[in-house]
PDB file of N, CA and C in Angstrom:
ATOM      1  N   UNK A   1     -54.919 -42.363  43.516  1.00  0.00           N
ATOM      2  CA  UNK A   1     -54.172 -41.574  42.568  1.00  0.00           C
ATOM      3  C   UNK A   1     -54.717 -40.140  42.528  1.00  0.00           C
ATOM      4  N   UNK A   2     -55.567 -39.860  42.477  1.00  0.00           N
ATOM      5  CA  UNK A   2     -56.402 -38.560  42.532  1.00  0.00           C
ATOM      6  C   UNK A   2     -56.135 -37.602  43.965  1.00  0.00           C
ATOM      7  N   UNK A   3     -56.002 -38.536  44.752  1.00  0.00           N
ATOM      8  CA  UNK A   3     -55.581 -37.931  46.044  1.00  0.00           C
ATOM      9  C   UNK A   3     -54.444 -37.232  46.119  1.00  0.00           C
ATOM     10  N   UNK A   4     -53.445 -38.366  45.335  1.00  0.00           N
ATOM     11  CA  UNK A   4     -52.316 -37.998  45.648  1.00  0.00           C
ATOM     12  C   UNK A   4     -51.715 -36.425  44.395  1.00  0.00           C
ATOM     13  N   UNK A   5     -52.903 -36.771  43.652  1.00  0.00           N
ATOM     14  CA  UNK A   5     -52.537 -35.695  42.133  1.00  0.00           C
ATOM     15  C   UNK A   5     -52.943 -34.097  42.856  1.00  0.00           C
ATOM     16  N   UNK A   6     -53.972 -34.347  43.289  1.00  0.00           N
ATOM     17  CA  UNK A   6     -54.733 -33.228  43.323  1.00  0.00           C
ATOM     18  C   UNK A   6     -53.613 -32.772  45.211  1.00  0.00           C
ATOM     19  N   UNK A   7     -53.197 -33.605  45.685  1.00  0.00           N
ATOM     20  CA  UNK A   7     -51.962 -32.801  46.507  1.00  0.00           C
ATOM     21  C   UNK A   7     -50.844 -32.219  45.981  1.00  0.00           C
ATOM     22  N   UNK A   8     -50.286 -32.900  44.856  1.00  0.00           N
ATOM     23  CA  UNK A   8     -49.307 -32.306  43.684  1.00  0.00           C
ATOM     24  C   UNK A   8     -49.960 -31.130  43.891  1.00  0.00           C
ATOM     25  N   UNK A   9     -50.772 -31.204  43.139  1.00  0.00           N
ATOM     26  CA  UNK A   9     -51.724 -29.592  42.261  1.00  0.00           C
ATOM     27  C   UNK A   9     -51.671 -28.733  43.406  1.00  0.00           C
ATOM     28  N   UNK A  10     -52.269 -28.514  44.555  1.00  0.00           N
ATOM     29  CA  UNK A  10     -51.845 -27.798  45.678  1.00  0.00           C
ATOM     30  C   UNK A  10     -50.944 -27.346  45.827  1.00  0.00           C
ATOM     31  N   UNK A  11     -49.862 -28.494  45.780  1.00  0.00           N
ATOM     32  CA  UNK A  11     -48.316 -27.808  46.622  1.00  0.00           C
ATOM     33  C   UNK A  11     -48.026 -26.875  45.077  1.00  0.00           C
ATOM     34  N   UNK A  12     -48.040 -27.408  43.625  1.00  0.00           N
ATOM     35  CA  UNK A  12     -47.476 -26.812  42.900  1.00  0.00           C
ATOM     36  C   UNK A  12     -48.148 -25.095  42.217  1.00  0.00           C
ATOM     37  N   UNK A  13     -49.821 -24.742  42.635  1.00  0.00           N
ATOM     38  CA  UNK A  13     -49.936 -24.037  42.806  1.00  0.00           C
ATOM     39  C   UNK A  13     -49.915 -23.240  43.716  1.00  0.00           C
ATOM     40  N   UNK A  14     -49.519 -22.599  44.971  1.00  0.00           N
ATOM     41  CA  UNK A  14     -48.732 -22.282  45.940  1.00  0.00           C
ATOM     42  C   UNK A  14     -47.423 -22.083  45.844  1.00  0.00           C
ATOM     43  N   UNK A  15     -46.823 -22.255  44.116  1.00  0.00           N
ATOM     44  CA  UNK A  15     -45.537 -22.202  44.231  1.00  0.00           C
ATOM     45  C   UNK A  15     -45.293 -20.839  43.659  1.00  0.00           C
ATOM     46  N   UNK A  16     -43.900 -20.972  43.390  1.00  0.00           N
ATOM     47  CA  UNK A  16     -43.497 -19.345  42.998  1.00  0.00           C
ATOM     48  C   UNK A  16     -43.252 -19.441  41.907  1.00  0.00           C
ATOM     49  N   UNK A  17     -43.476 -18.476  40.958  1.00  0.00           N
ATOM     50  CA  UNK A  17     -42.924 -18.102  39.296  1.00  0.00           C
ATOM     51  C   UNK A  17     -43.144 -19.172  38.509  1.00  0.00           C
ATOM     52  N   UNK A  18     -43.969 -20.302  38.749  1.00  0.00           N
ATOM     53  CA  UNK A  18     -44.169 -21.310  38.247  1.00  0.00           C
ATOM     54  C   UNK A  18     -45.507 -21.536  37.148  1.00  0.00           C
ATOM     55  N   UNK A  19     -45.160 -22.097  36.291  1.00  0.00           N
ATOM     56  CA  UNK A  19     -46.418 -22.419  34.991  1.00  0.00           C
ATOM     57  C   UNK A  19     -47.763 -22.685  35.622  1.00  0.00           C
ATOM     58  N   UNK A  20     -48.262 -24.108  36.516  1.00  0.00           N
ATOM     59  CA  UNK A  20     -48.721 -24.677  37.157  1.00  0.00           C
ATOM     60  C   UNK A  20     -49.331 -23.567  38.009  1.00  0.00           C
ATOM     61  N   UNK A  21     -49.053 -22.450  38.761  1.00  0.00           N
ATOM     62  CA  UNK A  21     -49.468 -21.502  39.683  1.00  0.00           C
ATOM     63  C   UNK A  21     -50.065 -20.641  39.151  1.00  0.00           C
ATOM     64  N   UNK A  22     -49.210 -20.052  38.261  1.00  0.00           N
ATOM     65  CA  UNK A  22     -50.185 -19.221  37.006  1.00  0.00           C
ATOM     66  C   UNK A  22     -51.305 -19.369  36.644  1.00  0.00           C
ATOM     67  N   UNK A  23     -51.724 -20.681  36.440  1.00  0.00           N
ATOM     68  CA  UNK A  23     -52.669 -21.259  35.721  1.00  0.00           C
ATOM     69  C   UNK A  23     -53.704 -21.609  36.964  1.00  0.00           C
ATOM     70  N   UNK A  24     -53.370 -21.998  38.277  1.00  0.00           N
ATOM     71  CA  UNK A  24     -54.322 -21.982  39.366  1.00  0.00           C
ATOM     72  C   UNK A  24     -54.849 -20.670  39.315  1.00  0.00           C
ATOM     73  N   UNK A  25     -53.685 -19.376  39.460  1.00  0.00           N
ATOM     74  CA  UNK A  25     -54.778 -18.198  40.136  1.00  0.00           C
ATOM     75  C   UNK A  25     -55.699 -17.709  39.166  1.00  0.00           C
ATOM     76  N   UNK A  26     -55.422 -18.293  37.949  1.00  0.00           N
ATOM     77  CA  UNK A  26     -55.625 -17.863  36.705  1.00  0.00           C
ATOM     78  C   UNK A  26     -57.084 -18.224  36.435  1.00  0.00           C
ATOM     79  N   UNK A  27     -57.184 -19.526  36.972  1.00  0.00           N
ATOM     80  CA  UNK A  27     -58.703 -20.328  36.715  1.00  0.00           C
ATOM     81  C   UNK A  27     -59.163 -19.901  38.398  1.00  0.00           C
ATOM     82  N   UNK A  28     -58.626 -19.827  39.458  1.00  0.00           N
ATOM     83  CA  UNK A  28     -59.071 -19.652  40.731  1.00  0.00           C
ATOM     84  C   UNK A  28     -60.343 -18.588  40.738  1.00  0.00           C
ATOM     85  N   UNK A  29     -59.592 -17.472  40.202  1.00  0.00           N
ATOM     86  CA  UNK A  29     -60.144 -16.046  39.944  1.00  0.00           C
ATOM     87  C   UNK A  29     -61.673 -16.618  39.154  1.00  0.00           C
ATOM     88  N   UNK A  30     -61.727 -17.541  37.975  1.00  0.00           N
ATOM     89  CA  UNK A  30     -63.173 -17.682  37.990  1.00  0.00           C
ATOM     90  C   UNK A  30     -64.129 -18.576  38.194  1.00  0.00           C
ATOM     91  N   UNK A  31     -63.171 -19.804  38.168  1.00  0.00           N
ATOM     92  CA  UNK A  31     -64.295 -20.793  38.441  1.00  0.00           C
ATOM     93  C   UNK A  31     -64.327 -21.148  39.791  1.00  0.00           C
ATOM     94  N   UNK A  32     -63.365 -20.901  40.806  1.00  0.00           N
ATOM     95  CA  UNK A  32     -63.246 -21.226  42.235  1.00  0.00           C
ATOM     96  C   UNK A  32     -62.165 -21.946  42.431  1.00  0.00           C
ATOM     97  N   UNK A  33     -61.743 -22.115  43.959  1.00  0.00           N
ATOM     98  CA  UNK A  33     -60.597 -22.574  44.123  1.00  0.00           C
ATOM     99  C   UNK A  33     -60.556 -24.083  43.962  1.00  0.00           C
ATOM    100  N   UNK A  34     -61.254 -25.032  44.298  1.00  0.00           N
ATOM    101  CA  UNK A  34     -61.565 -26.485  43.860  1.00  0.00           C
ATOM    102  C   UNK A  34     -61.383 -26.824  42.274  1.00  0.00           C
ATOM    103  N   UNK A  35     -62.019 -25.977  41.720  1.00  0.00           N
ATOM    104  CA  UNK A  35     -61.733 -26.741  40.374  1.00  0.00           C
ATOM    105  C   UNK A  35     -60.517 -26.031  40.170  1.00  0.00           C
ATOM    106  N   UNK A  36     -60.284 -24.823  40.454  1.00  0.00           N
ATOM    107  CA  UNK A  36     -58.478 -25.038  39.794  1.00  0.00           C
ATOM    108  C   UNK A  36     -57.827 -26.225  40.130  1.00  0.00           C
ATOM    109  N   UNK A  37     -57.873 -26.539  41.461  1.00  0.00           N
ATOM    110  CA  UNK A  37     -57.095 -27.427  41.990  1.00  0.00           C
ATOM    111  C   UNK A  37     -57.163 -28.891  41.118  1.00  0.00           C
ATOM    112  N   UNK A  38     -58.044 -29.347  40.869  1.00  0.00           N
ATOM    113  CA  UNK A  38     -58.262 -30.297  39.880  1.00  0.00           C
ATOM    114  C   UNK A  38     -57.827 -30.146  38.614  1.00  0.00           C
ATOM    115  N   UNK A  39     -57.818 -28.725  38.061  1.00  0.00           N
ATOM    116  CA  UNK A  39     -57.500 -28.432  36.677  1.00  0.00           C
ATOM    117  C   UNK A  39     -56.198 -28.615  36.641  1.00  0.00           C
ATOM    118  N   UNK A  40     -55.177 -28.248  37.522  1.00  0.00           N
ATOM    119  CA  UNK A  40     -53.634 -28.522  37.896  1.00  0.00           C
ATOM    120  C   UNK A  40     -53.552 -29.666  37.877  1.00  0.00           C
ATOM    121  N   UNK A  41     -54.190 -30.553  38.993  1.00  0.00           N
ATOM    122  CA  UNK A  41     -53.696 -31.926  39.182  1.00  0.00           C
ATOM    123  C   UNK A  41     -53.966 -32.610  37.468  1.00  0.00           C
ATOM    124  N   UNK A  42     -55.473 -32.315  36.984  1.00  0.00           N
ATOM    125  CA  UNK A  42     -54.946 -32.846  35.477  1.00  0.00           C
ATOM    126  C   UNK A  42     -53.931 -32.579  34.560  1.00  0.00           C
ATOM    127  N   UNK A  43     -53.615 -31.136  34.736  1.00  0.00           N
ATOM    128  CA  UNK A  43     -52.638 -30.635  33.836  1.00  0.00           C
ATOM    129  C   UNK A  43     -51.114 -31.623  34.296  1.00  0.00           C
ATOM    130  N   UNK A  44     -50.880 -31.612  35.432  1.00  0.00           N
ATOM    131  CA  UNK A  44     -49.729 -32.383  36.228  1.00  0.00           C
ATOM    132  C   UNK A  44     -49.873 -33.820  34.967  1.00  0.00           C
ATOM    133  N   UNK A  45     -50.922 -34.618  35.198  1.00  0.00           N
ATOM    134  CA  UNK A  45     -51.158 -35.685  34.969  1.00  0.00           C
ATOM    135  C   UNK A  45     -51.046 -35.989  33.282  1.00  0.00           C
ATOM    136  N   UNK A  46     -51.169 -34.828  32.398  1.00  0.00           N
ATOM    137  CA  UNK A  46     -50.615 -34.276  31.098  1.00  0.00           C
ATOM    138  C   UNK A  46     -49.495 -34.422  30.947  1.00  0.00           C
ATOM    139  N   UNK A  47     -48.709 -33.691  32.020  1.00  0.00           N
ATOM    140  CA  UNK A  47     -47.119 -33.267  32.123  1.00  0.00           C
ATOM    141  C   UNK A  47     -46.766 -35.080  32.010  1.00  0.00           C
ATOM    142  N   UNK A  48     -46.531 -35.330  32.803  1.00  0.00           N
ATOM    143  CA  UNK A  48     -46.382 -36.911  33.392  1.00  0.00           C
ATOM    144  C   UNK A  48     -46.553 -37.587  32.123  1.00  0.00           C
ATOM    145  N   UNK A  49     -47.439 -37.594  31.829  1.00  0.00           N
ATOM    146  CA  UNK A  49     -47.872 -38.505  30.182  1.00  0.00           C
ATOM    147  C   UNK A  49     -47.117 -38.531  29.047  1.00  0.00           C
ATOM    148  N   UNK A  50     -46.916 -36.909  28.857  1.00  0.00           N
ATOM    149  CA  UNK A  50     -45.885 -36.664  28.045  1.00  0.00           C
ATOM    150  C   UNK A  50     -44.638 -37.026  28.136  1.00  0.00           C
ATOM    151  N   UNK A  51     -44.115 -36.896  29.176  1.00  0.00           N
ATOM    152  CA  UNK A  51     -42.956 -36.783  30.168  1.00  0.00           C
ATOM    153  C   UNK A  51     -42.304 -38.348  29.733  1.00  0.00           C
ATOM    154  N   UNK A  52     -43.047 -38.883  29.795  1.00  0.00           N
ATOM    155  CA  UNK A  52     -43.073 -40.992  29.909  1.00  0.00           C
ATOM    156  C   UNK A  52     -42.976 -41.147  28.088  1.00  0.00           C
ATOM    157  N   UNK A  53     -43.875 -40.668  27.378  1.00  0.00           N
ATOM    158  CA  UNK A  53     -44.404 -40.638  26.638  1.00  0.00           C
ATOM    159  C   UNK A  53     -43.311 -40.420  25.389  1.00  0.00           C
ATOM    160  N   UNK A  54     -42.481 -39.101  25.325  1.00  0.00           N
ATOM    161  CA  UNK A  54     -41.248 -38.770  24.684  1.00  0.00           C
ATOM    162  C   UNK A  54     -39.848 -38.943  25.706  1.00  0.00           C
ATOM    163  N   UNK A  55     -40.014 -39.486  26.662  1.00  0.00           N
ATOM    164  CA  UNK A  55     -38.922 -40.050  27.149  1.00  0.00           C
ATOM    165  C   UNK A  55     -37.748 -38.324  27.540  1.00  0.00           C
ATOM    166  N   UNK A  56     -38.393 -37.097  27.872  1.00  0.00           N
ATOM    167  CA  UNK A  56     -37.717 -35.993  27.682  1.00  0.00           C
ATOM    168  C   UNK A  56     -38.179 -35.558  29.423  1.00  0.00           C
ATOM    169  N   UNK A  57     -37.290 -34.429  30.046  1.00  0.00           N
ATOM    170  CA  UNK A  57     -37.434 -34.033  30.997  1.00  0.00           C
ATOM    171  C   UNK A  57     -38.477 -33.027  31.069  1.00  0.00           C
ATOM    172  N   UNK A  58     -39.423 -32.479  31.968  1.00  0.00           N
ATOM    173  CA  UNK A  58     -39.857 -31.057  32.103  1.00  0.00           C
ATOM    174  C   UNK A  58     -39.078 -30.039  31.805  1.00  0.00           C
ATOM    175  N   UNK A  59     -40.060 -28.991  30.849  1.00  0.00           N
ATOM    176  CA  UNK A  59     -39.514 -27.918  30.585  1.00  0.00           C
ATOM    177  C   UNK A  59     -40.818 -26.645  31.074  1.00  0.00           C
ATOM    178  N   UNK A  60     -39.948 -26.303  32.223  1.00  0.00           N
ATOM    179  CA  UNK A  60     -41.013 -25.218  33.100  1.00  0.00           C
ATOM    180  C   UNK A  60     -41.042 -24.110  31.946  1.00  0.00           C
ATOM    181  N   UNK A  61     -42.440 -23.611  31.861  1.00  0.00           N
ATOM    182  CA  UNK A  61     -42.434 -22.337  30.955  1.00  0.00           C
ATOM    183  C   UNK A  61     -42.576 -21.142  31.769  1.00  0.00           C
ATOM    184  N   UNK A  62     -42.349 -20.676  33.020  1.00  0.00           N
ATOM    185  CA  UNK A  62     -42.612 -19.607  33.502  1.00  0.00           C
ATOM    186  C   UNK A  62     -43.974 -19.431  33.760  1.00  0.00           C
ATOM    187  N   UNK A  63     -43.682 -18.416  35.102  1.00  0.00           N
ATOM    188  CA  UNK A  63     -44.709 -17.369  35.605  1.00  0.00           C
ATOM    189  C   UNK A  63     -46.048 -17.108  34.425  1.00  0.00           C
ATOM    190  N   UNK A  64     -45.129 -16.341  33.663  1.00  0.00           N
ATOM    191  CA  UNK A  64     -45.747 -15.139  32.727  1.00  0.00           C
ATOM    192  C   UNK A  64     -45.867 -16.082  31.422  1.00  0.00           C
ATOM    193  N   UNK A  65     -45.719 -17.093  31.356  1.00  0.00           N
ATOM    194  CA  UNK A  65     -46.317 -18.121  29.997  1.00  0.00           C
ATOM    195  C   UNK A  65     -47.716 -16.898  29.362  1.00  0.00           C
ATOM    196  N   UNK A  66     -48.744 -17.357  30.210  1.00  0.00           N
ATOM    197  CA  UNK A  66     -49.660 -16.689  29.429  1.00  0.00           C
ATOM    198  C   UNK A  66     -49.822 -15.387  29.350  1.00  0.00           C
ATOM    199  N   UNK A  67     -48.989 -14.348  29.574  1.00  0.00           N
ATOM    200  CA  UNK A  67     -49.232 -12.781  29.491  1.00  0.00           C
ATOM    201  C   UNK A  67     -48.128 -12.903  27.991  1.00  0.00           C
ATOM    202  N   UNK A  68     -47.359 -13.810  27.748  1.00  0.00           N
ATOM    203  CA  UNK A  68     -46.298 -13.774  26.763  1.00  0.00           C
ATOM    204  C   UNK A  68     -47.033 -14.219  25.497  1.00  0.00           C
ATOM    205  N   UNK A  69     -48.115 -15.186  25.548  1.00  0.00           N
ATOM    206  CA  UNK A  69     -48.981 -15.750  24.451  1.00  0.00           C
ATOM    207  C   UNK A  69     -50.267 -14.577  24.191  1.00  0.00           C
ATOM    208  N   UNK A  70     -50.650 -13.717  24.730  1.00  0.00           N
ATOM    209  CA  UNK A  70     -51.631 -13.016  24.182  1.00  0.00           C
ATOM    210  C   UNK A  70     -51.104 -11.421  25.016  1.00  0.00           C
ATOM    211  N   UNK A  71     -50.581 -10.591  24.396  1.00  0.00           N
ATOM    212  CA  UNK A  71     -49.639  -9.678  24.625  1.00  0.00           C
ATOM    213  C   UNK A  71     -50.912  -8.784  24.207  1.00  0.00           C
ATOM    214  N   UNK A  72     -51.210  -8.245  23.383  1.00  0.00           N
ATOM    215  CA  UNK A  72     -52.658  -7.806  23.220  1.00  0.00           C
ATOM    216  C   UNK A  72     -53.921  -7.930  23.897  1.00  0.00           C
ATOM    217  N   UNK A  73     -54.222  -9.243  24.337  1.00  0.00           N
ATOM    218  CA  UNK A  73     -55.600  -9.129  25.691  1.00  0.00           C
ATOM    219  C   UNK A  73     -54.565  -8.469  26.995  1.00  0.00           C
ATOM    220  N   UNK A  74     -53.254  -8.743  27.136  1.00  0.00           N
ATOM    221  CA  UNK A  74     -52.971  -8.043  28.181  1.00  0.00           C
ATOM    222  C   UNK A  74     -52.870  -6.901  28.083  1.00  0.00           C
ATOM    223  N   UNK A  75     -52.182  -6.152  27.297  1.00  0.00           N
ATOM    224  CA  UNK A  75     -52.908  -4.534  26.696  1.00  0.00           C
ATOM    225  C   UNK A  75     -53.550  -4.064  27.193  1.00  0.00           C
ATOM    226  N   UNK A  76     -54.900  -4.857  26.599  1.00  0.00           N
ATOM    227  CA  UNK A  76     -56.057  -4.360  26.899  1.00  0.00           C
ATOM    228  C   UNK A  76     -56.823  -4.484  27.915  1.00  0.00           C
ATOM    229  N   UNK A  77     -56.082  -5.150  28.693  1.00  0.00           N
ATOM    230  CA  UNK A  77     -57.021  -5.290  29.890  1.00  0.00           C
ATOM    231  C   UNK A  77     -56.451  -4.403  31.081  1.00  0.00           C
ATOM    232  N   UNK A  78     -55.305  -4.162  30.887  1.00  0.00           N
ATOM    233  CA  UNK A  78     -54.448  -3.261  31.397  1.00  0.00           C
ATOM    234  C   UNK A  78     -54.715  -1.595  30.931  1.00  0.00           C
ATOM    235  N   UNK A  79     -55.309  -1.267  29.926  1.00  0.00           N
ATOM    236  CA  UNK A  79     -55.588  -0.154  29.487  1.00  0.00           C
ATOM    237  C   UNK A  79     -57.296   0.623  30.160  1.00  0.00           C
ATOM    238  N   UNK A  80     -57.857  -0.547  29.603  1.00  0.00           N
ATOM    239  CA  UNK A  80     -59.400  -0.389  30.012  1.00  0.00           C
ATOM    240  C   UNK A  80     -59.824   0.345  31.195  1.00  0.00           C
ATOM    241  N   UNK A  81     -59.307  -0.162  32.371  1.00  0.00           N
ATOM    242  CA  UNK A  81     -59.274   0.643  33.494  1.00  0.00           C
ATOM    243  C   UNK A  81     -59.124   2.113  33.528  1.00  0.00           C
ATOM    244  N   UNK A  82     -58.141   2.397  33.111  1.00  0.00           N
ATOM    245  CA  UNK A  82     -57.787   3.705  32.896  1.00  0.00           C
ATOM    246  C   UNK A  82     -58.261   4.487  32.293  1.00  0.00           C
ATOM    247  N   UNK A  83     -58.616   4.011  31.068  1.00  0.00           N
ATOM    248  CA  UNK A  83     -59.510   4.852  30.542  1.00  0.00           C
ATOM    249  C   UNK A  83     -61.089   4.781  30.624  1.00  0.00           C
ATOM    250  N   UNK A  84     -61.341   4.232  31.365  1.00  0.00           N
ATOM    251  CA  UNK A  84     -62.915   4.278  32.546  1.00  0.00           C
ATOM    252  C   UNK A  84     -62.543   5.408  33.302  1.00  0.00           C
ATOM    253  N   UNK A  85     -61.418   5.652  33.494  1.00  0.00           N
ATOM    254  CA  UNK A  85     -61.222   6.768  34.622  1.00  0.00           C
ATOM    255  C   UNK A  85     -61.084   8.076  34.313  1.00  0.00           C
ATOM    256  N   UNK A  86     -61.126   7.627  33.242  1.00  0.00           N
ATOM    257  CA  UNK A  86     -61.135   9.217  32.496  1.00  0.00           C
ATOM    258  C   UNK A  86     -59.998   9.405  31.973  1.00  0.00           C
ATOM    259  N   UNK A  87     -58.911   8.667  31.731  1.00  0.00           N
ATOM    260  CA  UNK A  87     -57.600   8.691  31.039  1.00  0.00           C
ATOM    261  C   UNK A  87     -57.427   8.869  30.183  1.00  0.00           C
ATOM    262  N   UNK A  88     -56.161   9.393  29.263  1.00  0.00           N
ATOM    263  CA  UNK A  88     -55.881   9.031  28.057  1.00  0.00           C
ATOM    264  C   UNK A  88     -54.764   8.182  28.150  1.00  0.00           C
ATOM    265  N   UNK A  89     -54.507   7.034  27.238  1.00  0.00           N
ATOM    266  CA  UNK A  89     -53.484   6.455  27.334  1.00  0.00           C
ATOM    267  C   UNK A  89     -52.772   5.860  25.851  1.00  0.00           C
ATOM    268  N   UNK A  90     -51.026   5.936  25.902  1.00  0.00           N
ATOM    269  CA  UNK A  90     -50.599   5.654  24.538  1.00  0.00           C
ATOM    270  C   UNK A  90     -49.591   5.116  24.894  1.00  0.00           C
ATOM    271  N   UNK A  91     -49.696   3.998  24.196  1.00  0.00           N
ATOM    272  CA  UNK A  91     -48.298   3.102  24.599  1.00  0.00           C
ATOM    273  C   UNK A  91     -47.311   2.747  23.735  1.00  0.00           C
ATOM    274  N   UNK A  92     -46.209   3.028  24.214  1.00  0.00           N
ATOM    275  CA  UNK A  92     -44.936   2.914  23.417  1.00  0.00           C
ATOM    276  C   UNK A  92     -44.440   2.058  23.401  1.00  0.00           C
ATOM    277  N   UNK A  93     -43.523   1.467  22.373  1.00  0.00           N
ATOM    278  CA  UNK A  93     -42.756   0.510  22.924  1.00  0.00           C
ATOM    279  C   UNK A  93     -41.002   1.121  23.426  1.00  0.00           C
ATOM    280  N   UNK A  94     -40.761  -0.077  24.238  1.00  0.00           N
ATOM    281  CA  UNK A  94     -39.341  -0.125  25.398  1.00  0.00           C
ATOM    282  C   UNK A  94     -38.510  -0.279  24.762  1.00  0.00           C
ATOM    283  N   UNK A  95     -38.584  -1.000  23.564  1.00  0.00           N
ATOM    284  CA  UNK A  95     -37.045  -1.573  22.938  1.00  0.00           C
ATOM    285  C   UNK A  95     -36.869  -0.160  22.158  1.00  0.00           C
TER     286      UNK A  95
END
């Protein structure tokens, strides 16, 4: 079972615009590429549980799930740079 999870987790991080991928490059970037891969295949194995569990289909949350839940660390992490560089920066909003 693990074999076969942690191949899930592979193919589904490698994918495009997907929750699951997000969350690989997301953990890739610090803990290494192995344990993302495991962290997916558990998360998969979450999905699945639930899935059985409330008797309801997957509901993909997107790419950008987590830039949409903390809109402020992305800000700021997006700002910081710049103003290391000697920037000034002020941000408006679009709407």
């Amino acid at each position: 079972m693990r074999q076969a999870l942690t191949e899930a987790a592979h193919t589904a991080a490698h994918s495009k615009d997907t929750y699951l991928a997000a969350q690989y490059h997301r953990l890739a970037a610090r803990r290494g590429k192995k344990r993302a891969v495991i962290a997916v295949a558990h998360s998969i194995l979450v999905i699945l549980y639930h899935m059985l569990r409330q008797r309801q289909s997957y509901h993909e949350l997107g790419s950008n799930f987590f830039d949409q839940r903390d809109k402020t660390g992305l800000q700021r992490r997006l700002v910081q740079p710049l103003e290391k560089l000697g920037y000034t920066v002020e941000l408006h909003s679009a709407a």
